[in-house]
Protein backbone atom coordinates (compact mmCIF):
# COMPACT_ATOMS: atom_id res chain seq x y z
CA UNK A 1 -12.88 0.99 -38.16
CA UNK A 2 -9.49 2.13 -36.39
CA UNK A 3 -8.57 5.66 -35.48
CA UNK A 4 -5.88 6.86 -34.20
CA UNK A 5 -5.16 10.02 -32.30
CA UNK A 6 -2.22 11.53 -29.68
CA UNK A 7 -3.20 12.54 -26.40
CA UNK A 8 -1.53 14.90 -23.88
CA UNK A 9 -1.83 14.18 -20.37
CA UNK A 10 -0.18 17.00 -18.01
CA UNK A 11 0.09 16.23 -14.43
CA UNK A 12 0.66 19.65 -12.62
CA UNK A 13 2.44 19.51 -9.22
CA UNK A 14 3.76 22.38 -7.18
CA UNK A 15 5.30 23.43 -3.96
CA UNK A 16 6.88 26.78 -2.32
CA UNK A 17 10.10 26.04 -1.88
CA UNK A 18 12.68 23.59 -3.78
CA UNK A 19 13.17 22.16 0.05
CA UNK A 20 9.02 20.96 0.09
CA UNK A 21 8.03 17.51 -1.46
CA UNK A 22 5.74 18.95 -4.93
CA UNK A 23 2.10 18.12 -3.97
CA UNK A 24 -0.13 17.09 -7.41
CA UNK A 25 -2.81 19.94 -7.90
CA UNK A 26 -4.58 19.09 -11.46
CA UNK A 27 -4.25 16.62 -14.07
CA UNK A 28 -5.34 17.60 -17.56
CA UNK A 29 -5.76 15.38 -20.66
CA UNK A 30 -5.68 17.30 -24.73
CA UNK A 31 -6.44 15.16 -28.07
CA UNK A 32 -5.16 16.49 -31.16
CA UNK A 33 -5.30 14.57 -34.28
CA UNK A 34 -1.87 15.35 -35.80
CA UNK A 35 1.81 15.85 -34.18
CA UNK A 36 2.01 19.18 -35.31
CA UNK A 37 -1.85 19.86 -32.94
CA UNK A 38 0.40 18.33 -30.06
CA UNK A 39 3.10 21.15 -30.38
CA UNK A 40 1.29 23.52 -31.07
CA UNK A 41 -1.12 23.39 -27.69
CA UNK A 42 2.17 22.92 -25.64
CA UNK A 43 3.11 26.12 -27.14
CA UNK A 44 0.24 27.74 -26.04
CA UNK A 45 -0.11 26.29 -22.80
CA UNK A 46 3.08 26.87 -21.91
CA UNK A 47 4.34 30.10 -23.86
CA UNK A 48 6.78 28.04 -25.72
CA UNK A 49 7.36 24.44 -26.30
CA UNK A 50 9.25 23.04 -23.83
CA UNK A 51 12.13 21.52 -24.18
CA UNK A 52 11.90 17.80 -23.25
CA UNK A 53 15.23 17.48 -21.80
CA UNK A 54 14.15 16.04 -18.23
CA UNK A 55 12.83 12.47 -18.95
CA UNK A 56 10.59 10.26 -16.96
CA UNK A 57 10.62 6.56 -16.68
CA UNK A 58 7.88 3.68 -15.70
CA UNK A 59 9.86 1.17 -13.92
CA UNK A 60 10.08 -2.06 -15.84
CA UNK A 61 11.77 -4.26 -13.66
CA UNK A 62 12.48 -2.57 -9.82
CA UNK A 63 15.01 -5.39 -9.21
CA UNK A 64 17.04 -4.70 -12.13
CA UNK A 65 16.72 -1.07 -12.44
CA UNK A 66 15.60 -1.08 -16.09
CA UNK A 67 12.86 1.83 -17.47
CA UNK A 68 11.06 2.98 -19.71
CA UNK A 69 11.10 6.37 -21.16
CA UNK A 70 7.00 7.69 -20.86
CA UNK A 71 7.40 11.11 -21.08
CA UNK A 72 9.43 14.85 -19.11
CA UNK A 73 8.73 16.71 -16.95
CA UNK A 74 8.64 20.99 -17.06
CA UNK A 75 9.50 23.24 -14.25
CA UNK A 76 8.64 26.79 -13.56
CA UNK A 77 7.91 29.12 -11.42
CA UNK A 78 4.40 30.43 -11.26
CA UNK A 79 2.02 33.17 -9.97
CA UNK A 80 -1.33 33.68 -9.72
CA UNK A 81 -1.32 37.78 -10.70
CA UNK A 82 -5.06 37.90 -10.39
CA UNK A 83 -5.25 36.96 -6.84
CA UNK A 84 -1.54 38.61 -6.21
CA UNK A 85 -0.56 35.15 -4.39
CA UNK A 86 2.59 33.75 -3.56
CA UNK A 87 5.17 32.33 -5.95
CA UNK A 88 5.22 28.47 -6.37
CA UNK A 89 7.75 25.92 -8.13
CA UNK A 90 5.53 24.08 -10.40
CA UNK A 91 7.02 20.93 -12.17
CA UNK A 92 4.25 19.73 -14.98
CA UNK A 93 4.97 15.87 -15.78
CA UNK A 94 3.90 15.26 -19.48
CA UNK A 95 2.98 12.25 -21.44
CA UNK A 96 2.22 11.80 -24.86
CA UNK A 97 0.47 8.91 -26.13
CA UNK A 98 -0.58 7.63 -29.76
CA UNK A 99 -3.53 6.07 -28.81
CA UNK A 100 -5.04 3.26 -31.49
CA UNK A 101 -9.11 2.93 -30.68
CA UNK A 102 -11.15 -0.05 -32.72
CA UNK A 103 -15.00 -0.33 -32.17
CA UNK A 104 -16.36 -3.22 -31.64
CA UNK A 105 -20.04 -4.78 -31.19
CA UNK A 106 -21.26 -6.19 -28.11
CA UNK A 107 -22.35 -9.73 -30.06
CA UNK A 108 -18.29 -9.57 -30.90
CA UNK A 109 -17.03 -10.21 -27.18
């Protein structure tokens, strides 16, 4: 039997000034069953959907420059008002996947 499902996977980087390379501080992965799941937990995660506009690309081919689009990236900045800390940049990189799972039986392989 084949299911399929979309999953959210949000790598969260940040860094204290726009001058500092972002350091990766959490990855988090979501599954939600329909496209409109997938929207709405972006909206809640991050107060609003976000927009989408900043792409990200898998290199393809290095020597000829070609990509391919895998996802965007958010940016904001953030605070941590329980602990009063300092301000940080934080740039979330988000992919969305339809992912296709079959189950199969050992005997099959």
């Amino acid at each position: 039997m084949e299911r399929k499902y979309y999953k959210i996977h949000i790598v969260e980087t940040g860094r204290y000034s726009l001058r500092e390379k972002a350091e990766n501080y959490n990855e988090e992965s979501k599954i939600c069953v329909t496209p409109e799941e997938v929207k709405e937990y972006l909206k809640n995660h991050y107060g609003r959907l976000p927009n989408g506009k900043n792409k990200v690309y898998m290199d393809v081919d290095v020597a000829e420059g070609l990509g391919e689009e895998i996802g965007f990236t958010h940016s904001f900045w953030n605070r941590d008002i329980s602990h009063n800390s300092k301000p940080w940049y934080q740039t979330d990189w988000i992919e969305i996947s339809l992912v296709t799972e079959e189950s199969i039986l050992l005997k099959q392989l």
